[in-house]
C-alpha atoms as a PDB file:
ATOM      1  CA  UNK A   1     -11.661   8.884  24.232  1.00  0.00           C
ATOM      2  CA  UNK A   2      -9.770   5.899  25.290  1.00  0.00           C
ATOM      3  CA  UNK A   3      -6.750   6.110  26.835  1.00  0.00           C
ATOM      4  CA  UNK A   4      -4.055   2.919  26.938  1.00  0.00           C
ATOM      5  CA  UNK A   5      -1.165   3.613  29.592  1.00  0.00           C
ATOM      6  CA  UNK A   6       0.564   6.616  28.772  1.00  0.00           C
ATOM      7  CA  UNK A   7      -1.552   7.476  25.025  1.00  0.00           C
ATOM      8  CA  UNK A   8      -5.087   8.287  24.551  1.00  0.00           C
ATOM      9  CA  UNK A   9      -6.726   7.652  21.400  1.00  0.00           C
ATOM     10  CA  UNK A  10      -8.853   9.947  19.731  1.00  0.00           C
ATOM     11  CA  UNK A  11     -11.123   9.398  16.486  1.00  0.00           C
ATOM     12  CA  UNK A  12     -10.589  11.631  14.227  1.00  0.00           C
ATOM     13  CA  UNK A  13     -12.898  10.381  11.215  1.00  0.00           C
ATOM     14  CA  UNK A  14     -15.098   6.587  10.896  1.00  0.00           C
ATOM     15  CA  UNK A  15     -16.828   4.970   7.869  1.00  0.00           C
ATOM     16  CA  UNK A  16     -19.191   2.167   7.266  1.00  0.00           C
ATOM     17  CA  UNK A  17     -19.066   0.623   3.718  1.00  0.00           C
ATOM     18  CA  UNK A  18     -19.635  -3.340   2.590  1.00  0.00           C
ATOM     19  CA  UNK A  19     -15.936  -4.383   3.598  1.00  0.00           C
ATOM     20  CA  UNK A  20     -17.215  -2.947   7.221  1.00  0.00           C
ATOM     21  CA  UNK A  21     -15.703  -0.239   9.705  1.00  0.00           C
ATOM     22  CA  UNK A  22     -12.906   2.210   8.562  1.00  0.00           C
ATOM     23  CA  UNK A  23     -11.307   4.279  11.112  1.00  0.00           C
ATOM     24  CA  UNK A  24      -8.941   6.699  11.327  1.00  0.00           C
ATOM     25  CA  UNK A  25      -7.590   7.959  15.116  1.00  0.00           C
ATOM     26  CA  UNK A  26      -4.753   9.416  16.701  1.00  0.00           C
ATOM     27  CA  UNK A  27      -2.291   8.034  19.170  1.00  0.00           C
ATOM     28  CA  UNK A  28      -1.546  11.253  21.523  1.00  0.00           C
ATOM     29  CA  UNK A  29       0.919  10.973  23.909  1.00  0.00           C
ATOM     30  CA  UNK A  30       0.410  12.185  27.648  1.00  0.00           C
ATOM     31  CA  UNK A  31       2.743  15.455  28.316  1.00  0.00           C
ATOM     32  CA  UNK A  32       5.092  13.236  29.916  1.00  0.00           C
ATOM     33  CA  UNK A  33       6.348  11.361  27.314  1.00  0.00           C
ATOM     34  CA  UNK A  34       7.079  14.064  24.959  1.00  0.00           C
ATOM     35  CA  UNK A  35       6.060  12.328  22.083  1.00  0.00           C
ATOM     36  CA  UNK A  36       4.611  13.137  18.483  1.00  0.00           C
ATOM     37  CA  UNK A  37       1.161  12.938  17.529  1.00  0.00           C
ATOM     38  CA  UNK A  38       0.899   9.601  15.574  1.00  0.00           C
ATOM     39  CA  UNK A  39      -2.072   8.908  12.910  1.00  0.00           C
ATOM     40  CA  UNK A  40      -3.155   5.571  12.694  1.00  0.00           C
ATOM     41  CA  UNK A  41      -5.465   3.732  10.383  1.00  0.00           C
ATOM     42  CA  UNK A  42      -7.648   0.515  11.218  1.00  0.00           C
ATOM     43  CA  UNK A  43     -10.217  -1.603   9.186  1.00  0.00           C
ATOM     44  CA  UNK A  44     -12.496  -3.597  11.509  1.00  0.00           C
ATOM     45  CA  UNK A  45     -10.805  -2.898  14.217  1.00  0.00           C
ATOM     46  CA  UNK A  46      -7.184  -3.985  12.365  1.00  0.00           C
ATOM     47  CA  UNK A  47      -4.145  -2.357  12.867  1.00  0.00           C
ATOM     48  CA  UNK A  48      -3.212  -1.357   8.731  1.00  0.00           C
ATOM     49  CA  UNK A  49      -0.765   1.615   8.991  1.00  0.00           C
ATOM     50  CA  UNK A  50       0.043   4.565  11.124  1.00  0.00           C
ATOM     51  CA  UNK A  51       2.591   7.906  10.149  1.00  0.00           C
ATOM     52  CA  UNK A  52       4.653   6.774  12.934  1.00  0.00           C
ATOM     53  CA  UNK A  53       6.363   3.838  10.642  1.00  0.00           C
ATOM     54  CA  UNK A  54       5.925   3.920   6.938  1.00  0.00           C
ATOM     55  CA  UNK A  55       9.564   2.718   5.992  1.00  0.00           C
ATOM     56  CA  UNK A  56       8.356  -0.506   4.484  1.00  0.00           C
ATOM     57  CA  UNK A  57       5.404   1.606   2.275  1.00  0.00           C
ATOM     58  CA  UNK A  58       8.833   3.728   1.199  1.00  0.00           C
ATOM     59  CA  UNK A  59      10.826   0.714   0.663  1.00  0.00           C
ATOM     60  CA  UNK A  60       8.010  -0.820  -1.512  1.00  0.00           C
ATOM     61  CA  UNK A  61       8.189   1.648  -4.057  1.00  0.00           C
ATOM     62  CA  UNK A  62      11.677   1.599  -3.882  1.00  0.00           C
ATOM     63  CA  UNK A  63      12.161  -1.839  -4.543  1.00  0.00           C
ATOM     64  CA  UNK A  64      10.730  -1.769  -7.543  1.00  0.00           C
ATOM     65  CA  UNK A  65      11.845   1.830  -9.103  1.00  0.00           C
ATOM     66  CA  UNK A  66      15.336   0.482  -8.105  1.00  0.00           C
ATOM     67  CA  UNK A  67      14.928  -2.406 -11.152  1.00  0.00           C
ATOM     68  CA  UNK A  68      13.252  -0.426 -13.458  1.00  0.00           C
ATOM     69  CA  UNK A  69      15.058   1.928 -15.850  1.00  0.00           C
ATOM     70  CA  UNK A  70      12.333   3.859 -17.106  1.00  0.00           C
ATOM     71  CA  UNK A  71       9.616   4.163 -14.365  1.00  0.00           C
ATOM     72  CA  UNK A  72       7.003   6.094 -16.571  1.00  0.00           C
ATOM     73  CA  UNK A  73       3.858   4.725 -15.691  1.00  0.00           C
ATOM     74  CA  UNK A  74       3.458   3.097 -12.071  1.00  0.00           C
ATOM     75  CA  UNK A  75      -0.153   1.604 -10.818  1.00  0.00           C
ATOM     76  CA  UNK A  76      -0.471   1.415  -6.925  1.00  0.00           C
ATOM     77  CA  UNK A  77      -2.780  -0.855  -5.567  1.00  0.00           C
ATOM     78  CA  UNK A  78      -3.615   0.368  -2.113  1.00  0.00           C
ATOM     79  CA  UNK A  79      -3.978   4.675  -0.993  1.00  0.00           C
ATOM     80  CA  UNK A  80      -3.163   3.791   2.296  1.00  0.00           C
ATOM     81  CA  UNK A  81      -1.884   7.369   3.934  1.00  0.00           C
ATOM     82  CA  UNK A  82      -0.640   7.938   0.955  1.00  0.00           C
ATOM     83  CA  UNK A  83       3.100   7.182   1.910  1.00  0.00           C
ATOM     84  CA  UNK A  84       3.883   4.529  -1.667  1.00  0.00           C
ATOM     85  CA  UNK A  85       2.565   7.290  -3.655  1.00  0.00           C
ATOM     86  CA  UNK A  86       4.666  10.215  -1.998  1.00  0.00           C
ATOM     87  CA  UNK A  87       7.493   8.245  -2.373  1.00  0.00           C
ATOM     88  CA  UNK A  88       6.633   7.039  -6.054  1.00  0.00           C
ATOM     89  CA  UNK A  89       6.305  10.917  -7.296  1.00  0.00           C
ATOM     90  CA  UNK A  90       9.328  11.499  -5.655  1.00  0.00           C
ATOM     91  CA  UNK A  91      10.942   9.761  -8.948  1.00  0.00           C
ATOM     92  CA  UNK A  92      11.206  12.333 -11.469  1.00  0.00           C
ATOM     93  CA  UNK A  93      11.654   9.632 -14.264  1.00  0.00           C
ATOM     94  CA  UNK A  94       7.608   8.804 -13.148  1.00  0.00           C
ATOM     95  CA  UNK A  95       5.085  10.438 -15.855  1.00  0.00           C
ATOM     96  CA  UNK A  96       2.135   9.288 -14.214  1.00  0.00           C
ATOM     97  CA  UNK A  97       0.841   7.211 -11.405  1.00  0.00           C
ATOM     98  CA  UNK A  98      -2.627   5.317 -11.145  1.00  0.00           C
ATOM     99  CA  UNK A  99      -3.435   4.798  -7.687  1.00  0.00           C
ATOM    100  CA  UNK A 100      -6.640   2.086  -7.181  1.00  0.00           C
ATOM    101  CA  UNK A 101      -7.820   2.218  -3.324  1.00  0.00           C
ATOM    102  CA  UNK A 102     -11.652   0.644  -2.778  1.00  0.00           C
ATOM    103  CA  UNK A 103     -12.596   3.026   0.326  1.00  0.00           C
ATOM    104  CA  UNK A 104     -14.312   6.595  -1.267  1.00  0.00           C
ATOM    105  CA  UNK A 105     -13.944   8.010   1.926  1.00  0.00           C
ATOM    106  CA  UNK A 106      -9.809   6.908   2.416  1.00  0.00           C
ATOM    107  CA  UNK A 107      -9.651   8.916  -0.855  1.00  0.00           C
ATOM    108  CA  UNK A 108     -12.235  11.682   0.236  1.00  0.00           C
ATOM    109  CA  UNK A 109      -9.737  12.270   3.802  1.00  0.00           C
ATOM    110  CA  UNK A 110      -6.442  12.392   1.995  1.00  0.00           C
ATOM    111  CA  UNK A 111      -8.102  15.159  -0.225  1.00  0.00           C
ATOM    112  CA  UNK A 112      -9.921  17.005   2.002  1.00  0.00           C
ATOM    113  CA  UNK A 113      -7.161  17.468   4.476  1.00  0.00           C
ATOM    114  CA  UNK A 114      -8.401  14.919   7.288  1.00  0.00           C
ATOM    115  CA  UNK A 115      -5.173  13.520   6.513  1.00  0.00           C
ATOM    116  CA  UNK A 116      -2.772  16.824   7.099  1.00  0.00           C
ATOM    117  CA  UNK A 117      -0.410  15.617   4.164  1.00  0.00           C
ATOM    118  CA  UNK A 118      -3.002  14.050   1.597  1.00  0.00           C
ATOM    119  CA  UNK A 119      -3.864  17.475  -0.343  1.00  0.00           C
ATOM    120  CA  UNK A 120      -0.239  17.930  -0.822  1.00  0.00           C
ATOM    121  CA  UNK A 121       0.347  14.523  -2.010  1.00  0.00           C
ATOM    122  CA  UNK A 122      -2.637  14.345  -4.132  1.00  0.00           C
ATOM    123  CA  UNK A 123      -1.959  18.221  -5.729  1.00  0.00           C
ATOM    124  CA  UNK A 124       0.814  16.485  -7.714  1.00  0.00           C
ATOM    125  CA  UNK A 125      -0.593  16.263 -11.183  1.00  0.00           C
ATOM    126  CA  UNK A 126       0.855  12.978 -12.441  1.00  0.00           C
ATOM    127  CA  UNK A 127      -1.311  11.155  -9.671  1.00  0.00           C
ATOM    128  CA  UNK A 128      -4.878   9.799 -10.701  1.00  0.00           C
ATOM    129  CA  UNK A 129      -6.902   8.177  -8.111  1.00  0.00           C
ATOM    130  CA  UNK A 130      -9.663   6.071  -8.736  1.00  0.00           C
ATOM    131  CA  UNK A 131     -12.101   4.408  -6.726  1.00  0.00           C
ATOM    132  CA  UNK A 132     -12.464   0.801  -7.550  1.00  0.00           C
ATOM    133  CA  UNK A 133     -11.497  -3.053  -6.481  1.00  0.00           C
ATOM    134  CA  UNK A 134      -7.608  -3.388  -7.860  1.00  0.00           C
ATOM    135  CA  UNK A 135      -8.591  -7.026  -9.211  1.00  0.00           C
ATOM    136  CA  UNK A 136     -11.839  -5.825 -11.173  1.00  0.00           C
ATOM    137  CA  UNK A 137      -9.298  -2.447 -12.107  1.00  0.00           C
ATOM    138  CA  UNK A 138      -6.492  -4.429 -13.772  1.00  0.00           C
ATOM    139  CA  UNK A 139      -8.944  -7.135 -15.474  1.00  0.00           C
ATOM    140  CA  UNK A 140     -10.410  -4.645 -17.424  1.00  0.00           C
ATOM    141  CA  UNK A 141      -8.098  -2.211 -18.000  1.00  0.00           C
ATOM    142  CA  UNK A 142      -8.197  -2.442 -21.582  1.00  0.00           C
ATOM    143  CA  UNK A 143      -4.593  -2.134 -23.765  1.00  0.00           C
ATOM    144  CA  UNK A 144      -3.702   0.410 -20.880  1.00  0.00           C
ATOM    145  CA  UNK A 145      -0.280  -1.029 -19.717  1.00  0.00           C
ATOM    146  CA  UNK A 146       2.891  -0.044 -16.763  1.00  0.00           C
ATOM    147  CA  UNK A 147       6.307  -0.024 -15.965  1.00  0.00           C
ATOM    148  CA  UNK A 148       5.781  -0.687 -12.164  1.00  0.00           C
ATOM    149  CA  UNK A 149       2.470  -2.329 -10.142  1.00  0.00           C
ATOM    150  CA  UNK A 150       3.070  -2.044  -6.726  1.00  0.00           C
ATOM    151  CA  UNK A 151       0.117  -4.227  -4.442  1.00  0.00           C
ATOM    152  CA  UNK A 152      -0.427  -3.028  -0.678  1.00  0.00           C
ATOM    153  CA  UNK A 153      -4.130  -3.583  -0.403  1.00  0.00           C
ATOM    154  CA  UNK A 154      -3.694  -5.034   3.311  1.00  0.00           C
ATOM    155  CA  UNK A 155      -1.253  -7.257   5.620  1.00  0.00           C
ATOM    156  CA  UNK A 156      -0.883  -9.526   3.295  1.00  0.00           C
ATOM    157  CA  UNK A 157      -2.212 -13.215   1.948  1.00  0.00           C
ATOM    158  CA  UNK A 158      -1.562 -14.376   5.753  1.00  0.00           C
ATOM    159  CA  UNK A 159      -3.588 -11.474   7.653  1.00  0.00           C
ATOM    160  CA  UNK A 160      -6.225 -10.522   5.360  1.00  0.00           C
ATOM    161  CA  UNK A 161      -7.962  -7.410   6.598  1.00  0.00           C
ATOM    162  CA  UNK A 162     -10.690  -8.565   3.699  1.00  0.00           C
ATOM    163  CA  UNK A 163     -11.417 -12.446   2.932  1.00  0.00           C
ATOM    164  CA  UNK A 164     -12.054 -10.961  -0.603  1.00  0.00           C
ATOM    165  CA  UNK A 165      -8.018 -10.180  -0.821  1.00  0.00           C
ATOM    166  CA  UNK A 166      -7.164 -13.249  -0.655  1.00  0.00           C
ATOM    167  CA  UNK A 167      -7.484 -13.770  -5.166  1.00  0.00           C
ATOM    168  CA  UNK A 168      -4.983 -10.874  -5.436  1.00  0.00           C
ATOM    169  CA  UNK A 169      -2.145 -13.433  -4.341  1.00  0.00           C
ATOM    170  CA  UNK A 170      -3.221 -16.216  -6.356  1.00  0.00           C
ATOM    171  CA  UNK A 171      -2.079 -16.889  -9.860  1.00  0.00           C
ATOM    172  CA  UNK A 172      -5.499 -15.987 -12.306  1.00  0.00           C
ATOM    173  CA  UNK A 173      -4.760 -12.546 -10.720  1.00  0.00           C
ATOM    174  CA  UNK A 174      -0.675 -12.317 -10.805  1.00  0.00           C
ATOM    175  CA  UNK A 175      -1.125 -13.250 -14.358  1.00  0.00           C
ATOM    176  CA  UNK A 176      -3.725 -10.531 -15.249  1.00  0.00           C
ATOM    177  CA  UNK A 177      -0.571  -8.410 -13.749  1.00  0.00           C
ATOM    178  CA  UNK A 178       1.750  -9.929 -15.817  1.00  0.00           C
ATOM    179  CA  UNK A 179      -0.125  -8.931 -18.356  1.00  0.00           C
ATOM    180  CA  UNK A 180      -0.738  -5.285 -17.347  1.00  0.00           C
ATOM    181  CA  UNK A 181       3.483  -4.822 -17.418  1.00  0.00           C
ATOM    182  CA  UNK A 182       5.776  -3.696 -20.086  1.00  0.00           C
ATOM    183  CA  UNK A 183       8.544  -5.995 -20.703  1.00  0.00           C
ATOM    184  CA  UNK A 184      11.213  -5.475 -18.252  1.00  0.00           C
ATOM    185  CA  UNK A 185       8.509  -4.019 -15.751  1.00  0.00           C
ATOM    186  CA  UNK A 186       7.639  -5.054 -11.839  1.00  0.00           C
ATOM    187  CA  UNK A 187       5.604  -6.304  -9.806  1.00  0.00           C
ATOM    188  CA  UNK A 188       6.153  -5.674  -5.901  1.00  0.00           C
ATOM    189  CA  UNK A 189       3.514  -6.889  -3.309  1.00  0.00           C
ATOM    190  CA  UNK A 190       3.942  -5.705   0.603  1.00  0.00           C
ATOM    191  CA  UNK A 191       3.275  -8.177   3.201  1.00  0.00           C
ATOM    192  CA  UNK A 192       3.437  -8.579   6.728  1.00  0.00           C
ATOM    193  CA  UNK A 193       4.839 -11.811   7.425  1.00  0.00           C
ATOM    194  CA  UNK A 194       6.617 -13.934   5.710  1.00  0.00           C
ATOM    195  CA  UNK A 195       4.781 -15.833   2.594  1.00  0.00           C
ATOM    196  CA  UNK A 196       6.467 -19.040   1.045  1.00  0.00           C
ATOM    197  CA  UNK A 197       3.224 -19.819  -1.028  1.00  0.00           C
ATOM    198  CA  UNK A 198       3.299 -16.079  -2.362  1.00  0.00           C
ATOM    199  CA  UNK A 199       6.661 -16.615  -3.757  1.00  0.00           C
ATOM    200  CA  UNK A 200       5.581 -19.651  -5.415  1.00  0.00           C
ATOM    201  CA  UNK A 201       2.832 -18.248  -6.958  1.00  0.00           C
ATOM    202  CA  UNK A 202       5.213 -14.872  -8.294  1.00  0.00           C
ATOM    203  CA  UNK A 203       7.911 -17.480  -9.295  1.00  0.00           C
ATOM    204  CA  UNK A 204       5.259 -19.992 -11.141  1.00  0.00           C
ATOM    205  CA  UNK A 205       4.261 -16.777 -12.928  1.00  0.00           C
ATOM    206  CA  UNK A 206       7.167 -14.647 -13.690  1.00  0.00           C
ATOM    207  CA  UNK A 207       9.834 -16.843 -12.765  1.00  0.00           C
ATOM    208  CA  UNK A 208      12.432 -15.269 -10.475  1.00  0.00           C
ATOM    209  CA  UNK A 209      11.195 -13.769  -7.766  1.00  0.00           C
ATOM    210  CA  UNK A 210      13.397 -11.591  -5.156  1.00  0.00           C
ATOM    211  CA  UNK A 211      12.203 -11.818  -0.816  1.00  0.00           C
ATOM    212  CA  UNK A 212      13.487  -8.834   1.227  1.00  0.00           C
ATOM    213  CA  UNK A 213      13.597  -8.598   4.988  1.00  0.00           C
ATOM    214  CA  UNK A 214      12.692  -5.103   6.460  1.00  0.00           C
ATOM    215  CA  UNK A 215      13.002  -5.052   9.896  1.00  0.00           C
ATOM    216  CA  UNK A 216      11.007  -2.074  11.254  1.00  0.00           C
ATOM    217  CA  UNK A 217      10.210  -0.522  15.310  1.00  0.00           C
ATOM    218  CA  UNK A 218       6.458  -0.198  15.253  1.00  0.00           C
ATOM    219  CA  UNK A 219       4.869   0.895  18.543  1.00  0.00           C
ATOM    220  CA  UNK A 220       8.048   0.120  20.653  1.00  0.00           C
ATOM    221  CA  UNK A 221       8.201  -3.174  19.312  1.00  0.00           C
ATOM    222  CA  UNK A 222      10.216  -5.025  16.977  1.00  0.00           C
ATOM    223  CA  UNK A 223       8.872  -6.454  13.613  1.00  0.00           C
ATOM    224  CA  UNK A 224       9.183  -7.553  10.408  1.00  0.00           C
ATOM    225  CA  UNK A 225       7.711  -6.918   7.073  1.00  0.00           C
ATOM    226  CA  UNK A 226       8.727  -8.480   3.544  1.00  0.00           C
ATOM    227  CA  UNK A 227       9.003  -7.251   0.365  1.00  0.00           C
ATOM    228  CA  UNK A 228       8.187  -9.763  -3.024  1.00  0.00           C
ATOM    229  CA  UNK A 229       9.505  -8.336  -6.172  1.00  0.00           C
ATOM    230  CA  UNK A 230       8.848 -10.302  -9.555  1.00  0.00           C
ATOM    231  CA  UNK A 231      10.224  -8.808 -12.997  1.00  0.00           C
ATOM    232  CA  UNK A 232       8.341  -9.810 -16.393  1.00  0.00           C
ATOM    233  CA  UNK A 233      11.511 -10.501 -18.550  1.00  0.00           C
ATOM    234  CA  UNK A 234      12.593  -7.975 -21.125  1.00  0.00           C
END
């Protein structure tokens, strides 16, 4: 058990799949510091997410619910912790939510209770998880069709936790999504810097494109994670 200054990190579950190493530890603060218990997940050794800061994962879903009038049917690229989703079914105008996420055994710890708050989450029946790559998902989902697609498979096209990622932020994919939307629906993609040539690819597709600024504390440090929400016209 590692310990960095004043935390010690603690595993509390590992996988092994062909993208790599998945693991999921805790940051646990020394009595001294009087701190909370913090989950974190990393793929190869990359920081993705912890439960310490998830206002960005919020503000995703929020983003594009805020555009939308009628939410019904919302696809979320990317479990995660879960965080999108909880916020997603905390819409009441959403009828059902398809969550994609490629890692079995992300899904497996969010339903088994690895993750304390993943049962909960998951109990809600208008969520559907499925195990599968979110470009191969939306290719062939047949007539089936959304409201809202919200992408946060990793950091983004300019830290790729997977080389494979980088097609989801190219245009043959963001016009497969294009496709996937009801008129009037949106498209909102998380990443964590700044990405001119992701705009230009949303705007060469759908044509406007909005660029929002969250600033966010993450491990007493300051940073800042944007937001890219495209509408297909009504």
């Amino acid at each position: 058990m590692p310990t960095v200054g004043a935390v010690e990190y603690v595993e509390v579950a590992r996988c092994d799949s062909d993208r790599g190493e998945l693991v999921l530890r805790e940051r646990r603060p020394d009595d001294s510091s009087g701190g909370p218990t913090v989950l974190e997940l990393r793929a190869n050794g990359v920081f993705v997410m912890d439960s310490a800061e998830h206002a960005s994962e919020q503000a995703l879903a929020d983003a594009a619910l805020a555009v939308v009038d009628e939410p019904r049917r919302v696809l979320v690229g990317g479990l995660g912790l879960g965080f999108t989703l909880q916020r997603v079914l905390g819409d009441r105008r959403v009828e059902q939510v398809d969550v994609v996420e490629i890692e079995p055994a992300l899904v497996e710890w969010m339903r088994d209770g690895t993750i304390p708050h993943g049962p909960q989450v998951l109990a809600d029946d208008r969520a559907r998880v499925v195990v599968a790559d979110i470009g191969q998902a939306v290719a062939e989902a047949g007539p089936t069709t959304y409201d809202v697609m919200l992408l946060d498979v990793d950091n983004g096209p300019g830290q790729l936790v997977h080389a494979g990622n980088a097609a989801l932020y190219d245009e043959p994919f963001l016009q497969a999504a294009f496709g996937r939307l009801n008129p009037g629906g949106a498209l909102v993609v998380w990443s964590a810097e700044r990405s001119p040539a992701l705009a230009d690819e949303l705007r060469s597709v759908f044509g406007d494109v909005l660029e929002q600024d969250h600033g966010v504390r993450l491990q007493d440090r300051d940073e800042h994670y944007w937001l890219y929400a495209a509408r297909r016209p009504a």
